[in-house]
C-alpha atoms as a PDB file:
ATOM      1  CA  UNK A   1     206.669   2.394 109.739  1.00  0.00           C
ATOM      2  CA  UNK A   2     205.105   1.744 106.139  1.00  0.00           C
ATOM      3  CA  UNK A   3     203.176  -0.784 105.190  1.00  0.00           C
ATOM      4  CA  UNK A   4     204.631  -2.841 102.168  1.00  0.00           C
ATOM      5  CA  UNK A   5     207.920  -4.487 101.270  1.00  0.00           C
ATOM      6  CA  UNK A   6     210.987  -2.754 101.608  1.00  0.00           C
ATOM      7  CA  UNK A   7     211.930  -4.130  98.079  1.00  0.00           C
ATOM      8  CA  UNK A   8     209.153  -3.630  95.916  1.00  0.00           C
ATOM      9  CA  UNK A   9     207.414   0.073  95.372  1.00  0.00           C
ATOM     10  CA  UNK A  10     203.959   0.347  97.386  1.00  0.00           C
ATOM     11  CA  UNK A  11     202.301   0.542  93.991  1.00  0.00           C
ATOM     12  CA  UNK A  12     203.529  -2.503  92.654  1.00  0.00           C
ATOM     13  CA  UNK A  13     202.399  -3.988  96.308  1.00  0.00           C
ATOM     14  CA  UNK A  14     198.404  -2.549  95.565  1.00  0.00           C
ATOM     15  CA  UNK A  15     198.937  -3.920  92.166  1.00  0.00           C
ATOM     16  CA  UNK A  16     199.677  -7.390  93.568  1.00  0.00           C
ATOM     17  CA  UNK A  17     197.145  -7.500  96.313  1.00  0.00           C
ATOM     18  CA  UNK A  18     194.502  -6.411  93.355  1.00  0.00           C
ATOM     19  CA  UNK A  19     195.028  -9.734  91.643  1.00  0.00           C
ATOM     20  CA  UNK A  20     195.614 -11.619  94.477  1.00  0.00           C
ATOM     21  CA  UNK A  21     191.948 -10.387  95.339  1.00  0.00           C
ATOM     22  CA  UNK A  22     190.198 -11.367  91.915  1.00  0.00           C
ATOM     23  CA  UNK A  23     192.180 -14.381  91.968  1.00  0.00           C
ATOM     24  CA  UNK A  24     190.633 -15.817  95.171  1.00  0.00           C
ATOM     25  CA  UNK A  25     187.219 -14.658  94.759  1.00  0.00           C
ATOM     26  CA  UNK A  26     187.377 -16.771  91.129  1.00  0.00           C
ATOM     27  CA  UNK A  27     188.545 -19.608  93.552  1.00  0.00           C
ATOM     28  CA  UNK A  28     186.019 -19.079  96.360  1.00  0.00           C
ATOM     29  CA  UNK A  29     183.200 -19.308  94.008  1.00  0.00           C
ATOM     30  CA  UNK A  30     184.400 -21.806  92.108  1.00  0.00           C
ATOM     31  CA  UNK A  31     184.343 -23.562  95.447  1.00  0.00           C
ATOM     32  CA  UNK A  32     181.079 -23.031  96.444  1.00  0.00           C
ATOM     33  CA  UNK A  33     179.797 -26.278  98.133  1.00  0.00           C
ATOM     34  CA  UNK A  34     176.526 -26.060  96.355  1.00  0.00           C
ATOM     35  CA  UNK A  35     177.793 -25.521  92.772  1.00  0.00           C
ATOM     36  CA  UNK A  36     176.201 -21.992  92.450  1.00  0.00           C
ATOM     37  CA  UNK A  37     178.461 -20.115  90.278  1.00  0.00           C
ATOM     38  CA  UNK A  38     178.791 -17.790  87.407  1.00  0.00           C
ATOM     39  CA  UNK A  39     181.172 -18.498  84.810  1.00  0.00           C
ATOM     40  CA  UNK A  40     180.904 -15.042  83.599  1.00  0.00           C
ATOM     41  CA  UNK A  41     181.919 -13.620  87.124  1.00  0.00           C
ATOM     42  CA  UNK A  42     185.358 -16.175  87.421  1.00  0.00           C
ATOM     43  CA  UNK A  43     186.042 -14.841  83.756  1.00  0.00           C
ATOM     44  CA  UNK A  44     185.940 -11.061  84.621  1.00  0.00           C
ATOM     45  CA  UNK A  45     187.737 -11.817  87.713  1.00  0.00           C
ATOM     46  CA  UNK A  46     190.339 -14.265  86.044  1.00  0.00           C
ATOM     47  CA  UNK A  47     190.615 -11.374  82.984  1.00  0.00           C
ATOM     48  CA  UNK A  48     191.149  -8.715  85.948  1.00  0.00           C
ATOM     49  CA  UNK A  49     193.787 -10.212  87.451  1.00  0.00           C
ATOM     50  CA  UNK A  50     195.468 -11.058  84.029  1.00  0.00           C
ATOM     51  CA  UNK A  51     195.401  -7.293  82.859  1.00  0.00           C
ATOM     52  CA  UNK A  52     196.886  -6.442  86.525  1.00  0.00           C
ATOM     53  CA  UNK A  53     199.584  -9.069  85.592  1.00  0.00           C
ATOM     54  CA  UNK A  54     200.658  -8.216  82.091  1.00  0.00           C
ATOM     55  CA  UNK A  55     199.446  -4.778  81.575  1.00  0.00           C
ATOM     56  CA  UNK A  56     197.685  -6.090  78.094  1.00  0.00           C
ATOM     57  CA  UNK A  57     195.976  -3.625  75.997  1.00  0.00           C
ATOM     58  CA  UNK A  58     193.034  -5.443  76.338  1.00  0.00           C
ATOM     59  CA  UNK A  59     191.563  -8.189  78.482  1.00  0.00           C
ATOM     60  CA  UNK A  60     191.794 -11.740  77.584  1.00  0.00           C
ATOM     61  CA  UNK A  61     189.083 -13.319  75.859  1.00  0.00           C
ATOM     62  CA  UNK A  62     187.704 -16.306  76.983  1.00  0.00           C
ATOM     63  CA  UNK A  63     185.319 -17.690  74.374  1.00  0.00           C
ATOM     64  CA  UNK A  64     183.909 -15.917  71.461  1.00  0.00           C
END
């Protein structure tokens, strides 16, 4: 049997589990009991996940 949905193509299933992925790691170390975290780190994994999303040309920015 394959592994996926039966409604959505297996790529679009990678796809989804790739921003799922940056999406909680941004969340587990922004939860981080002892406040050790890396803004730059959420940022690439909050712009990764974004790309994944809405196939932009280029990643968001976040500040400048």
């Amino acid at each position: 049997m394959e592994e996926g949905s039966i409604f959505a193509p297996k790529t679009l299933v990678e796809e989804l589990r790739l921003v799922i992925d940056n999406l909680s790691r941004a969340i587990g170390d922004l939860a981080d009991p002892f406040g050790d975290y890396l803004l730059d780190y959420i940022e690439e994994k909050l712009g990764n996940a974004h790309y994944l999303l809405f196939k932009n040309e280029k990643k968001i920015q976040f500040h400048q």
